[in-house]
PDB file of N, CA and C in Angstrom:
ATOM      1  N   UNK A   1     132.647  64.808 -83.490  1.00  0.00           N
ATOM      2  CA  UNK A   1     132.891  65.814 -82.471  1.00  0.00           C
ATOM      3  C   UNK A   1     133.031  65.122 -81.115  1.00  0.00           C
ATOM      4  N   UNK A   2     134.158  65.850 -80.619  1.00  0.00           N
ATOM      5  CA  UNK A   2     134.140  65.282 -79.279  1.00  0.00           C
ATOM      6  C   UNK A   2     133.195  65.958 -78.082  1.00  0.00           C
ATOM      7  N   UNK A   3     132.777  64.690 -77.021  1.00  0.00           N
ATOM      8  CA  UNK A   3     131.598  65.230 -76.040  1.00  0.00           C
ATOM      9  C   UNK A   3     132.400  64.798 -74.802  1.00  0.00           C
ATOM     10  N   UNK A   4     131.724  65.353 -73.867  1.00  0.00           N
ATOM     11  CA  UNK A   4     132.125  64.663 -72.185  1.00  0.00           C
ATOM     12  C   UNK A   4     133.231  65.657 -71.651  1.00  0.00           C
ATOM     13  N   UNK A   5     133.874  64.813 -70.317  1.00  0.00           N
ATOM     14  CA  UNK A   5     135.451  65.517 -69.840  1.00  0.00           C
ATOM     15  C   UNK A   5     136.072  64.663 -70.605  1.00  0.00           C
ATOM     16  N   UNK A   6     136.819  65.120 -71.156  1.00  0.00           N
ATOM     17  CA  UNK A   6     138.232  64.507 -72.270  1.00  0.00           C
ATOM     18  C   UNK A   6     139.222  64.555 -71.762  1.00  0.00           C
ATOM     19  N   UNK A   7     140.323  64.291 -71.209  1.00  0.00           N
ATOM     20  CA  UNK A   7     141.295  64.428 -71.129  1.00  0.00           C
ATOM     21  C   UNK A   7     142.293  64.162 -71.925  1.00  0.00           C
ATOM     22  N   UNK A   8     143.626  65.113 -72.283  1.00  0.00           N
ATOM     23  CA  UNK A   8     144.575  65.601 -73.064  1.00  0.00           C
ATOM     24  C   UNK A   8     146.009  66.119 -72.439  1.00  0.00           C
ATOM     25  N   UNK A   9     147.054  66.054 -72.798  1.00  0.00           N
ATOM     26  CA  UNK A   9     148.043  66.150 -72.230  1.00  0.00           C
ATOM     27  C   UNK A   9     147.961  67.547 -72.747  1.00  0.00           C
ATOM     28  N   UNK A  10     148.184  68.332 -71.873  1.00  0.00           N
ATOM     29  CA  UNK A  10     148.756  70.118 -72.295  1.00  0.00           C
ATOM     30  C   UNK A  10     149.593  70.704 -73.035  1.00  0.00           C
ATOM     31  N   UNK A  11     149.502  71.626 -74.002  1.00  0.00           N
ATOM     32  CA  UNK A  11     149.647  72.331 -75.104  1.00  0.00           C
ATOM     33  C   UNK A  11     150.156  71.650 -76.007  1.00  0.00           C
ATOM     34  N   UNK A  12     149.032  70.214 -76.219  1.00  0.00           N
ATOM     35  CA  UNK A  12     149.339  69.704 -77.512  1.00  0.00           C
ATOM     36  C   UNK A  12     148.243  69.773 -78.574  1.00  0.00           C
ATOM     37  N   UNK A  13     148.277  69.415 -79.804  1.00  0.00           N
ATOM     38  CA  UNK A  13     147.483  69.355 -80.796  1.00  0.00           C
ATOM     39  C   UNK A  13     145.840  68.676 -80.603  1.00  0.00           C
ATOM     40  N   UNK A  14     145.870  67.697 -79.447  1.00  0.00           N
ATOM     41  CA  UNK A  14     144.955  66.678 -78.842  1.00  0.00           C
ATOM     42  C   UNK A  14     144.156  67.749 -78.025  1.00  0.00           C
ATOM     43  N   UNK A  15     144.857  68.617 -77.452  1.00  0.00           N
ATOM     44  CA  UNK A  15     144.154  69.258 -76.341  1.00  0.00           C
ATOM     45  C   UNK A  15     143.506  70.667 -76.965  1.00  0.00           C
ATOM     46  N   UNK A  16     144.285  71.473 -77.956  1.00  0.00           N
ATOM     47  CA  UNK A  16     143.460  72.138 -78.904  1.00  0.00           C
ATOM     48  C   UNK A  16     142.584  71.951 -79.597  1.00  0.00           C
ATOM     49  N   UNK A  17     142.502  70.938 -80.095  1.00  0.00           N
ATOM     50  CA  UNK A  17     141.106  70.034 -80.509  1.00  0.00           C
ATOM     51  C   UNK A  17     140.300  70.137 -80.003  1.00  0.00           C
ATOM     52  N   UNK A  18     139.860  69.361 -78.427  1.00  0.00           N
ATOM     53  CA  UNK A  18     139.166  68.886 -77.132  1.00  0.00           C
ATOM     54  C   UNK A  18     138.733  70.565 -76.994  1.00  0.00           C
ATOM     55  N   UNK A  19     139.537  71.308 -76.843  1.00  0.00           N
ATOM     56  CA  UNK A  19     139.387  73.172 -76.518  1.00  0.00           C
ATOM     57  C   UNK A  19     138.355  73.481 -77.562  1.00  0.00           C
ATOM     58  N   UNK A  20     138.314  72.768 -78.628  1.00  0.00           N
ATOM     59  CA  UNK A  20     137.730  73.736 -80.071  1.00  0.00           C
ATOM     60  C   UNK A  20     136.373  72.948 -79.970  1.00  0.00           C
ATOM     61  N   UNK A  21     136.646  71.762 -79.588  1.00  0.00           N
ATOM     62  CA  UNK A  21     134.871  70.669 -79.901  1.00  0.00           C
ATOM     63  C   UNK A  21     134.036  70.734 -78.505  1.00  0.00           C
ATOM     64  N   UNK A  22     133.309  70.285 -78.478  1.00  0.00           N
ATOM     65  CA  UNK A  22     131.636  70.174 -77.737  1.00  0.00           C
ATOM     66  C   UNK A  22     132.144  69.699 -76.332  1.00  0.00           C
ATOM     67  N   UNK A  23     133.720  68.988 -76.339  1.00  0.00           N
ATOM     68  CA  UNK A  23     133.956  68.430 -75.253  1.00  0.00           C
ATOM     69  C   UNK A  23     134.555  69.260 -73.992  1.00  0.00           C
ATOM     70  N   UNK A  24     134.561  69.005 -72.128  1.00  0.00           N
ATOM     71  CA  UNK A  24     135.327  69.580 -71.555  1.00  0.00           C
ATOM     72  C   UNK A  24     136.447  69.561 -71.523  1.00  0.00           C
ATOM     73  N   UNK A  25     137.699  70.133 -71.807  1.00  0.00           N
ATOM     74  CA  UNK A  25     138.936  69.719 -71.861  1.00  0.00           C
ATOM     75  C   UNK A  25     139.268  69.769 -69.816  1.00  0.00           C
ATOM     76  N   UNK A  26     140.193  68.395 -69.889  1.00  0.00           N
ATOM     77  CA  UNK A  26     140.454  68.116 -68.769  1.00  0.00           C
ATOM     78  C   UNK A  26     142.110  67.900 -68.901  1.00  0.00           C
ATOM     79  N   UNK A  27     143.031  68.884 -68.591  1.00  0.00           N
ATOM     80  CA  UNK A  27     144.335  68.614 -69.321  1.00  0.00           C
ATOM     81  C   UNK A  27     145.496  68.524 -68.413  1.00  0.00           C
ATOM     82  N   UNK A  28     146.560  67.370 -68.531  1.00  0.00           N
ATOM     83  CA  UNK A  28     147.496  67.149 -67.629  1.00  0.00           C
ATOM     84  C   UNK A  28     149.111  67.146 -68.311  1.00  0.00           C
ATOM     85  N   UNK A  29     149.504  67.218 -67.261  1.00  0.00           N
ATOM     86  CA  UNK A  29     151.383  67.372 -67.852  1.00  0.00           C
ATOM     87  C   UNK A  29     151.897  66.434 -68.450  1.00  0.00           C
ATOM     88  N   UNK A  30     151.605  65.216 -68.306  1.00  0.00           N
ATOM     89  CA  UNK A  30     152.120  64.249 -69.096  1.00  0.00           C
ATOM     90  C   UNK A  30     151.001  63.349 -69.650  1.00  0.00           C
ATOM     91  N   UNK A  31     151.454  62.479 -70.924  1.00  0.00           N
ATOM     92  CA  UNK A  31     150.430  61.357 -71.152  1.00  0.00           C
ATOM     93  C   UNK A  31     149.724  60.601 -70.272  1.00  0.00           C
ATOM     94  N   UNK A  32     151.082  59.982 -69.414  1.00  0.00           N
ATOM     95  CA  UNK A  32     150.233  58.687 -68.779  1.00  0.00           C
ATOM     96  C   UNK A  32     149.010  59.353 -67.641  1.00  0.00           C
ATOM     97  N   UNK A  33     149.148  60.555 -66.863  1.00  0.00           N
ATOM     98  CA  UNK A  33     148.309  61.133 -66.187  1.00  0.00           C
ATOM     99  C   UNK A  33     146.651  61.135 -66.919  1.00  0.00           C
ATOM    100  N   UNK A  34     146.583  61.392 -68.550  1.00  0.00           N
ATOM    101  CA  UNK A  34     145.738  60.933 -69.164  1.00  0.00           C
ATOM    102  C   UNK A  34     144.927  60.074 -69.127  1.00  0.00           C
ATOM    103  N   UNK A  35     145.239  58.949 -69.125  1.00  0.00           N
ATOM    104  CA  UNK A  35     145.332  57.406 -68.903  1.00  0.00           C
ATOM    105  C   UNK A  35     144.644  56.996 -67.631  1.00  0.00           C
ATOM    106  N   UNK A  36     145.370  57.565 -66.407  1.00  0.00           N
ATOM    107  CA  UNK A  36     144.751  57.700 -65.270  1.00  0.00           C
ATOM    108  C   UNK A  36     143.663  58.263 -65.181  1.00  0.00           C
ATOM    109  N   UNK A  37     143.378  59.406 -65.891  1.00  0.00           N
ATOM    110  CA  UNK A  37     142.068  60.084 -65.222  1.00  0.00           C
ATOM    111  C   UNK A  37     140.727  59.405 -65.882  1.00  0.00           C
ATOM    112  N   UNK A  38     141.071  58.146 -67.240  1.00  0.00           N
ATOM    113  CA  UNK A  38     140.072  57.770 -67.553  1.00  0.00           C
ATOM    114  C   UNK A  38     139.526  56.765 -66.730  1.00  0.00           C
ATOM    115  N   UNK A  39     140.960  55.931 -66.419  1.00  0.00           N
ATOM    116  CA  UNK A  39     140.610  54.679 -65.253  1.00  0.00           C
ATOM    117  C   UNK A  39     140.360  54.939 -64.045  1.00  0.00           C
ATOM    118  N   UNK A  40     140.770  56.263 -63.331  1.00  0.00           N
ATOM    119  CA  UNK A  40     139.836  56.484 -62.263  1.00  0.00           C
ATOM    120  C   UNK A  40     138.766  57.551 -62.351  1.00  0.00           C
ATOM    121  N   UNK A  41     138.422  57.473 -63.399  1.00  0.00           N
ATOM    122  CA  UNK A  41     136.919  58.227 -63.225  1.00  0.00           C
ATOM    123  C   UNK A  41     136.809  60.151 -63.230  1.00  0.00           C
ATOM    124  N   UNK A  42     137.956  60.555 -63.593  1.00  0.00           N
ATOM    125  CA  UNK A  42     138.280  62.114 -63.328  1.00  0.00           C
ATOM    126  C   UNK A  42     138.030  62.419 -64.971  1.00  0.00           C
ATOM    127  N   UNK A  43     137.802  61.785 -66.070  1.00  0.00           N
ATOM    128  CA  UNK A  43     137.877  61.779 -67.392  1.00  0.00           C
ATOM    129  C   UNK A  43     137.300  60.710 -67.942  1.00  0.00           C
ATOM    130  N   UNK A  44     136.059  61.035 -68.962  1.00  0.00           N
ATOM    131  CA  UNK A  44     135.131  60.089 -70.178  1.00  0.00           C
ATOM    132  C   UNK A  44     135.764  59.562 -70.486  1.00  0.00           C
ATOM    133  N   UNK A  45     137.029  60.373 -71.069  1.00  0.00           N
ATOM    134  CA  UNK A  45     137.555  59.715 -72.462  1.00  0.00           C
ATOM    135  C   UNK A  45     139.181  60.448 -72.359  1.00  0.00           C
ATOM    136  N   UNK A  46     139.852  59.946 -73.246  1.00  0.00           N
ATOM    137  CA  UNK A  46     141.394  60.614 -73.193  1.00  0.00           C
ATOM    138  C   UNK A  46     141.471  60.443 -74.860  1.00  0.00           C
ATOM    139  N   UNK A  47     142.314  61.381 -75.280  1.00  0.00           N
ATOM    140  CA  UNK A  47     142.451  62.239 -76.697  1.00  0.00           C
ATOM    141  C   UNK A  47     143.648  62.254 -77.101  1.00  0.00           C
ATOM    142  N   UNK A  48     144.609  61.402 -77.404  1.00  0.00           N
ATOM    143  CA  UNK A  48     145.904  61.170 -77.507  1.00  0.00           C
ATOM    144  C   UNK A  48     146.689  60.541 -79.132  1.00  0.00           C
ATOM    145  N   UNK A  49     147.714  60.796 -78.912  1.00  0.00           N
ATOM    146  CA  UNK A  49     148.330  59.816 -80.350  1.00  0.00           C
ATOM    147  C   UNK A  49     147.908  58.260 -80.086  1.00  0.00           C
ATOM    148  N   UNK A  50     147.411  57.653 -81.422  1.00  0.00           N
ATOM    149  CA  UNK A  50     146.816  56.578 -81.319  1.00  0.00           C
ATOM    150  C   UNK A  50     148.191  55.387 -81.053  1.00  0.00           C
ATOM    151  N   UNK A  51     149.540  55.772 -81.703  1.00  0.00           N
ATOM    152  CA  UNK A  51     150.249  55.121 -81.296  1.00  0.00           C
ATOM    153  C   UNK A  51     150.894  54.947 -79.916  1.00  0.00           C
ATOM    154  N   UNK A  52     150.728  56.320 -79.439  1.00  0.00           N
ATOM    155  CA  UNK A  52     150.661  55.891 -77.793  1.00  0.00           C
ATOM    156  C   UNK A  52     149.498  55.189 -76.859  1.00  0.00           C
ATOM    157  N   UNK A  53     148.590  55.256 -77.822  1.00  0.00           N
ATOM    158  CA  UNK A  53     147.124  54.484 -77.017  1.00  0.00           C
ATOM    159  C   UNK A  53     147.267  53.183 -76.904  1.00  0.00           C
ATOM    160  N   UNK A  54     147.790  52.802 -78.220  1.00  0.00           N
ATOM    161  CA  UNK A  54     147.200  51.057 -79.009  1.00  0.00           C
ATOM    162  C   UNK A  54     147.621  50.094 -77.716  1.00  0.00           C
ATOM    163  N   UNK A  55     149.057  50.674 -77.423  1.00  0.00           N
ATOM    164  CA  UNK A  55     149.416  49.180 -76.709  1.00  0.00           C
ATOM    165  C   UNK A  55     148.670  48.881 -75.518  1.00  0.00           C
ATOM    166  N   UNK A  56     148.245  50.344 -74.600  1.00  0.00           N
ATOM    167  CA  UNK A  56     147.856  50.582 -73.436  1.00  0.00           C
ATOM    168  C   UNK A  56     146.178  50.191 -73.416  1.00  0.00           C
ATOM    169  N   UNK A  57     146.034  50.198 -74.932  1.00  0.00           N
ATOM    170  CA  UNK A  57     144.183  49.321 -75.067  1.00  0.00           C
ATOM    171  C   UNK A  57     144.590  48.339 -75.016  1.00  0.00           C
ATOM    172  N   UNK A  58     145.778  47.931 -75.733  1.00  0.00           N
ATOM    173  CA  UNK A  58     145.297  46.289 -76.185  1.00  0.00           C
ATOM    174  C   UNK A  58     145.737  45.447 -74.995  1.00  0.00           C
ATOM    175  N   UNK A  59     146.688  45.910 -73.547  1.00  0.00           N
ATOM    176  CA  UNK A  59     146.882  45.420 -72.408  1.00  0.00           C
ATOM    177  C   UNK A  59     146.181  45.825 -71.512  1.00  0.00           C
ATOM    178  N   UNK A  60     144.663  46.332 -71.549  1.00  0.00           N
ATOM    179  CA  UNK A  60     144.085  46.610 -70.446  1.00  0.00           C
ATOM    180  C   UNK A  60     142.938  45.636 -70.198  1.00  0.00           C
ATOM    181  N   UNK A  61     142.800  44.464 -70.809  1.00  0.00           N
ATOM    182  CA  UNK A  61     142.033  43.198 -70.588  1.00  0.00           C
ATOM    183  C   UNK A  61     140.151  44.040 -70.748  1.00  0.00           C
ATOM    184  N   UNK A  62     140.108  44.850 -72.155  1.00  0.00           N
ATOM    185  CA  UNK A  62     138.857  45.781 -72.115  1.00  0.00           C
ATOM    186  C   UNK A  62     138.439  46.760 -71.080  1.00  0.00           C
ATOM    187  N   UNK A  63     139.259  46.802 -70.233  1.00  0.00           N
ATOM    188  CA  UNK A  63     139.250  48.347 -69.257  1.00  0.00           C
ATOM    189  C   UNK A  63     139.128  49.353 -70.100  1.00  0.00           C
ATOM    190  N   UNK A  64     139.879  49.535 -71.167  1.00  0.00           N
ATOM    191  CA  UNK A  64     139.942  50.213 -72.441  1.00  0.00           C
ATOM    192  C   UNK A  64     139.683  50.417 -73.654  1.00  0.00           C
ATOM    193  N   UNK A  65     138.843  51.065 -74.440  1.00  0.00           N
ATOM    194  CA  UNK A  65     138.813  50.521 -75.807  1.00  0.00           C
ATOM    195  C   UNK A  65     138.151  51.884 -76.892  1.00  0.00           C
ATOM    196  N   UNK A  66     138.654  51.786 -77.718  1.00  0.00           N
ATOM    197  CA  UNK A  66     138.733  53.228 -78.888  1.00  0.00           C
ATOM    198  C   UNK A  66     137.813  52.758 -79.357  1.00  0.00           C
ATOM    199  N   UNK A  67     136.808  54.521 -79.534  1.00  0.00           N
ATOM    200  CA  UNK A  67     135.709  54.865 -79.676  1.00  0.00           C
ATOM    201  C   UNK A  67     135.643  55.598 -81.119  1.00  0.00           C
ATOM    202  N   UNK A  68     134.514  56.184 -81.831  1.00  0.00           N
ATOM    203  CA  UNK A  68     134.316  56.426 -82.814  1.00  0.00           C
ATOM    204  C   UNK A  68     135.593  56.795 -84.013  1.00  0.00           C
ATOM    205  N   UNK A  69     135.565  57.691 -84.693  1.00  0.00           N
ATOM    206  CA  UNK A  69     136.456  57.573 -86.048  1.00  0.00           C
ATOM    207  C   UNK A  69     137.619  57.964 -85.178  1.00  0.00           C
ATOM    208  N   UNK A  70     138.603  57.808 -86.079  1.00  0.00           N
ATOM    209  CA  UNK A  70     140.666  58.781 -86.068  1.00  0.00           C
ATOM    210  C   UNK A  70     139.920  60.049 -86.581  1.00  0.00           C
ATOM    211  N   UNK A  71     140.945  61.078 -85.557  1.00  0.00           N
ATOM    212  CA  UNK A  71     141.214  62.713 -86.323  1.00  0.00           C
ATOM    213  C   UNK A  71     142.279  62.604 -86.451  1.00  0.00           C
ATOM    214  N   UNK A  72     142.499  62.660 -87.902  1.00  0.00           N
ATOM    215  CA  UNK A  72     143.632  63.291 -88.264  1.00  0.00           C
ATOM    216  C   UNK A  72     144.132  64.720 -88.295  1.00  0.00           C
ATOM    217  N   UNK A  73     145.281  64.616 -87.411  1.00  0.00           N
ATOM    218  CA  UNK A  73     145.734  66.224 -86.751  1.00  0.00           C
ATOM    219  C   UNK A  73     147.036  66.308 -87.417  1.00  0.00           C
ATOM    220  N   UNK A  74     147.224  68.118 -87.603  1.00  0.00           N
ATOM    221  CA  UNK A  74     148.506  68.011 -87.787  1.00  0.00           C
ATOM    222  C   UNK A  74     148.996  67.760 -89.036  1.00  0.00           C
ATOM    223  N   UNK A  75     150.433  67.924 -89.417  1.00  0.00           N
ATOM    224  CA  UNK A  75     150.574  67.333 -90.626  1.00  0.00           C
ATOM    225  C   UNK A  75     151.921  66.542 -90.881  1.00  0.00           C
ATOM    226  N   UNK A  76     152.091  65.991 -89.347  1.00  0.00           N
ATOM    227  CA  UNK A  76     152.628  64.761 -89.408  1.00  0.00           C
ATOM    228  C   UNK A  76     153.665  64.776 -88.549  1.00  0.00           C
ATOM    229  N   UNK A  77     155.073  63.652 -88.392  1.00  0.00           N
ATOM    230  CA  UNK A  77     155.624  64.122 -87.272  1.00  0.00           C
ATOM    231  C   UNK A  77     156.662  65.072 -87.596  1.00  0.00           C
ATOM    232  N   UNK A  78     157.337  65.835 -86.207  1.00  0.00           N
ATOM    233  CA  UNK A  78     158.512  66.253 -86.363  1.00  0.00           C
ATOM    234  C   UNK A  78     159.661  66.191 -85.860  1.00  0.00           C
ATOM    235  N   UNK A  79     160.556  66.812 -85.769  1.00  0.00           N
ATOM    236  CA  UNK A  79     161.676  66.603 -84.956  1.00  0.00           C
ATOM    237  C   UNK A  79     162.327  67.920 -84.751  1.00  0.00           C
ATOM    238  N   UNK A  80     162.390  68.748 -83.914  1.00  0.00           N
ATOM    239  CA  UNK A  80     163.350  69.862 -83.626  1.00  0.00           C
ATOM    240  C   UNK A  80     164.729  69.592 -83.226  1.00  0.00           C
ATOM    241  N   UNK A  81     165.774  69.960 -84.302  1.00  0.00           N
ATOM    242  CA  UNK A  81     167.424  70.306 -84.160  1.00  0.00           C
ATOM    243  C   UNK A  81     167.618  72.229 -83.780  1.00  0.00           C
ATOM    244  N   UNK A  82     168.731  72.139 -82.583  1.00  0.00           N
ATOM    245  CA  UNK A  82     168.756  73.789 -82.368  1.00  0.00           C
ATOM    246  C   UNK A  82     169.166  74.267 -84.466  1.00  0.00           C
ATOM    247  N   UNK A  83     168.922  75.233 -84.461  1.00  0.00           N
ATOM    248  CA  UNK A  83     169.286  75.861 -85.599  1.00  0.00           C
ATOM    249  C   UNK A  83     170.818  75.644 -85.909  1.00  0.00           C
ATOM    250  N   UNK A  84     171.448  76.389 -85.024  1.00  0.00           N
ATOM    251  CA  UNK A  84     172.975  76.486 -85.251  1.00  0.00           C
ATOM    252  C   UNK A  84     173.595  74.532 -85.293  1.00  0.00           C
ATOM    253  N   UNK A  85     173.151  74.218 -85.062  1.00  0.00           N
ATOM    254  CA  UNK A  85     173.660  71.902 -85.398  1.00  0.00           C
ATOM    255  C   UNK A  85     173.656  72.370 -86.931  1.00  0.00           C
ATOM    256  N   UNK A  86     174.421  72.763 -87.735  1.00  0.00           N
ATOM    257  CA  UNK A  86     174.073  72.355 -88.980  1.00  0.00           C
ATOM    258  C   UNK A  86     174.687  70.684 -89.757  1.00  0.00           C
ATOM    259  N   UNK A  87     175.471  70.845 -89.052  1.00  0.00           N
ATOM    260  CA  UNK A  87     175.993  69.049 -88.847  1.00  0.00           C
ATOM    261  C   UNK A  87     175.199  68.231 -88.861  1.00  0.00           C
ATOM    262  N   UNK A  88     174.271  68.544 -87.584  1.00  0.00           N
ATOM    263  CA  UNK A  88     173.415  67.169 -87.039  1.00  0.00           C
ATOM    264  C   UNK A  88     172.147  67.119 -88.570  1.00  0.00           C
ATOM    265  N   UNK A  89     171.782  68.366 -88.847  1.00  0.00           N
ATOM    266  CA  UNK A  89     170.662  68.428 -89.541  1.00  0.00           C
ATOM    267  C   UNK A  89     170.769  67.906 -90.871  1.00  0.00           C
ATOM    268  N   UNK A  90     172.386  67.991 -91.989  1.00  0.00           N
ATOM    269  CA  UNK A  90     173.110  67.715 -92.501  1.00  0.00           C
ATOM    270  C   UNK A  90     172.739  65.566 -92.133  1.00  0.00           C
ATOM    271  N   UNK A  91     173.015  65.633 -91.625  1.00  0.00           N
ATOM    272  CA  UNK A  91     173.411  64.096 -91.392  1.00  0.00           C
ATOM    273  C   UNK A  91     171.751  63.132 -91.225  1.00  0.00           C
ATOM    274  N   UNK A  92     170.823  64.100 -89.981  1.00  0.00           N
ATOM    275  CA  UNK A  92     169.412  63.466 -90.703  1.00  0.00           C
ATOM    276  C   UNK A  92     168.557  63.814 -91.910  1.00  0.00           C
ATOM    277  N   UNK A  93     169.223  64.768 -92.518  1.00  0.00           N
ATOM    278  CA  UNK A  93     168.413  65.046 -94.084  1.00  0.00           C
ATOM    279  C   UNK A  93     169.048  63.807 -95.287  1.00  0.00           C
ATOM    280  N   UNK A  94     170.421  63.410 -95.005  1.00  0.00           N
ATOM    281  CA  UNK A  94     171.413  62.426 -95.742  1.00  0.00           C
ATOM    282  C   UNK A  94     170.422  61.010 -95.635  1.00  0.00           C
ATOM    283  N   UNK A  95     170.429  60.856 -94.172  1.00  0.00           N
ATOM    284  CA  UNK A  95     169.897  59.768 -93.424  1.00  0.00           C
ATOM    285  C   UNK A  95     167.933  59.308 -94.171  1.00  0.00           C
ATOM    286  N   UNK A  96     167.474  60.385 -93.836  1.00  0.00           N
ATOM    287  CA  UNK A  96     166.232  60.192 -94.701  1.00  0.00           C
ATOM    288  C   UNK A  96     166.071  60.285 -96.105  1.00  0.00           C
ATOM    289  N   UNK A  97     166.842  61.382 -96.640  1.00  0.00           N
ATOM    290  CA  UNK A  97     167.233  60.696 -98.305  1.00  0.00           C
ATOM    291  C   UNK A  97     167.353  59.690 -98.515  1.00  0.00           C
ATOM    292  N   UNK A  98     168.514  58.689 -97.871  1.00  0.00           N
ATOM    293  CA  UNK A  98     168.872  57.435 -98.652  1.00  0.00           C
ATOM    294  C   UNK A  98     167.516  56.864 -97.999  1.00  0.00           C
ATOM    295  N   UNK A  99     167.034  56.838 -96.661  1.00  0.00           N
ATOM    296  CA  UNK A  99     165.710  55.511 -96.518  1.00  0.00           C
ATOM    297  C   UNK A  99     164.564  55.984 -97.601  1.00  0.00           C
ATOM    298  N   UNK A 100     164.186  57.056 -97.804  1.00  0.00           N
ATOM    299  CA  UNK A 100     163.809  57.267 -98.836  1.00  0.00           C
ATOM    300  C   UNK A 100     163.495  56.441-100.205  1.00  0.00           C
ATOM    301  N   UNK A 101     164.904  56.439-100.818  1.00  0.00           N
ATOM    302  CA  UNK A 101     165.383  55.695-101.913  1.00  0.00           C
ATOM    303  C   UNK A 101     165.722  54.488-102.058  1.00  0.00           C
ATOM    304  N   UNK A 102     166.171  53.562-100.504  1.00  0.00           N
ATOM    305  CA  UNK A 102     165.768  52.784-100.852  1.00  0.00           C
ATOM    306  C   UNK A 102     164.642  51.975 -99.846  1.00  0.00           C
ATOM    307  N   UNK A 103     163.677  52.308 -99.342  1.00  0.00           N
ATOM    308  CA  UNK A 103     162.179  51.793 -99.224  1.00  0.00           C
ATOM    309  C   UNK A 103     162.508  51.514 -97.830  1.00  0.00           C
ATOM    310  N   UNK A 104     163.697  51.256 -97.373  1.00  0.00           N
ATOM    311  CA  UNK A 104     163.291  51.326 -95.593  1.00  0.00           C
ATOM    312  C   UNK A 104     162.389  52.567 -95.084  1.00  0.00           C
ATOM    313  N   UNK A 105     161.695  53.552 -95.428  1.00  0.00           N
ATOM    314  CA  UNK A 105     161.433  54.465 -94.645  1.00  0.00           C
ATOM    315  C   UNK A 105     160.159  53.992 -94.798  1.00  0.00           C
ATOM    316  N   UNK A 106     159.434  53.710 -95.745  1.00  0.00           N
ATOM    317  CA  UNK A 106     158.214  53.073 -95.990  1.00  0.00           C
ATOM    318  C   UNK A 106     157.673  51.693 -95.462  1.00  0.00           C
ATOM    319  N   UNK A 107     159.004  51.180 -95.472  1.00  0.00           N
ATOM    320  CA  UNK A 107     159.187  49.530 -94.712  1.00  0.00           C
ATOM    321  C   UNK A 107     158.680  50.067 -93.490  1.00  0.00           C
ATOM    322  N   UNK A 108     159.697  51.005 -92.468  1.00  0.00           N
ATOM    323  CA  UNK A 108     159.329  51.466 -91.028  1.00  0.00           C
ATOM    324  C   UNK A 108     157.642  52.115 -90.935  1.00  0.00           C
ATOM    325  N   UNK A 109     157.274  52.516 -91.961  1.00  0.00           N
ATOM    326  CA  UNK A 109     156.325  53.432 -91.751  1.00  0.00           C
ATOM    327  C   UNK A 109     154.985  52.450 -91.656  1.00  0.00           C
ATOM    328  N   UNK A 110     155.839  51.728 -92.690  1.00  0.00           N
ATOM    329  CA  UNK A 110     154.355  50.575 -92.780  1.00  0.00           C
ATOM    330  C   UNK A 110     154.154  49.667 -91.023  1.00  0.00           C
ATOM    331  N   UNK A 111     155.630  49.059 -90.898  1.00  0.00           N
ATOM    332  CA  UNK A 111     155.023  48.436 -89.684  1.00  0.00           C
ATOM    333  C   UNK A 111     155.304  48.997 -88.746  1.00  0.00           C
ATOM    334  N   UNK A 112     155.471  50.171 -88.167  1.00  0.00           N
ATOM    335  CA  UNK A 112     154.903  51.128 -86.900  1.00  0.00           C
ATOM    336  C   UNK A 112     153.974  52.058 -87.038  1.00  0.00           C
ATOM    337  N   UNK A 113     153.664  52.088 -88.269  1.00  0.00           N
ATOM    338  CA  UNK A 113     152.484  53.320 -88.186  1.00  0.00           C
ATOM    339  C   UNK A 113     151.158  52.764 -88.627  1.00  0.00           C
ATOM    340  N   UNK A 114     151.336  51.494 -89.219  1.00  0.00           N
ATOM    341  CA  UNK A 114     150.301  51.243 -90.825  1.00  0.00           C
ATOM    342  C   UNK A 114     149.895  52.141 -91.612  1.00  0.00           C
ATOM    343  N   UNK A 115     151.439  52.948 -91.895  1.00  0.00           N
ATOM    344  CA  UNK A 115     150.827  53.897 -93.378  1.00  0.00           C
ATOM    345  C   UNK A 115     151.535  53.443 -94.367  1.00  0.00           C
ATOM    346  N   UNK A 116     150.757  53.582 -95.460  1.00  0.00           N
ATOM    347  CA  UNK A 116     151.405  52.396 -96.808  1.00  0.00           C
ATOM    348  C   UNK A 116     151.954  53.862 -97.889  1.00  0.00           C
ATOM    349  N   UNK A 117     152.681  53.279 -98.503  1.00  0.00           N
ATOM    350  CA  UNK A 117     153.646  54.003 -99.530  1.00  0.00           C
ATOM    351  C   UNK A 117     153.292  55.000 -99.100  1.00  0.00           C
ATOM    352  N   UNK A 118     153.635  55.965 -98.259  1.00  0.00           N
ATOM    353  CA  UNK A 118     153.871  57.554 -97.575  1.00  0.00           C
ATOM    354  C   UNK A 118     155.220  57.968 -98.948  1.00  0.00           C
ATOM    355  N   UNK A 119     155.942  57.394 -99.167  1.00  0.00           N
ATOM    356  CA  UNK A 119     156.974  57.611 -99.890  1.00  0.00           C
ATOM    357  C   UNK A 119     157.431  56.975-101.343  1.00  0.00           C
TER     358      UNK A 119
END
């Protein structure tokens, strides 16, 4: 469970969380504002996608550094096409079929996400 002021970027999955647990939600318009409010002191902690965190820990010379377990939120990523693209949608359903089949999508998944055989 999360405790303290948390900060969370607004009306995301991170910040409904922070809203639902023990913690104060402290919530801003964009990520990096996040970021800020931990390093200057307006926010405990910040509540974000870990892949937007990692790099911004691992270049902050320990200014920064991730605290107890991952929540897993959500049920994974997405992508919104307007409805009427039936073209475009057509062409990334083709597109992820074939990585699919043949193991680039798992290749990508493995080294940007570290999730192993997702597929």
């Amino acid at each position: 469970m999360i405790e303290g002021n948390v900060a969370a970027q607004t009306n995301t999955i991170q910040s409904g969380y922070v809203a639902e647990s023990k913690g104060t939600l402290v919530e801003y318009a964009i990520a990096d504002e996040t970021v800020a409010a931990v390093r200057n002191g307006e926010a405990d902690a910040v509540f974000a996608d870990k892949d937007y965190l990692k790099p911004l820990v691992e270049a902050s010379n320990g200014e920064l550094k991730f605290v107890g377990e991952d929540v897993a939120l959500g049920g994974g990523v997405g992508m919104g096409i307007r409805k009427s693209d039936t073209e475009m949608k057509e062409k990334f359903d083709a597109a992820i079929t074939q990585m699919k089949g043949d193991g680039s999508l798992n290749a990508l998944l493995e080294k940007w996400f570290e999730i192993k055989g997702a597929y």
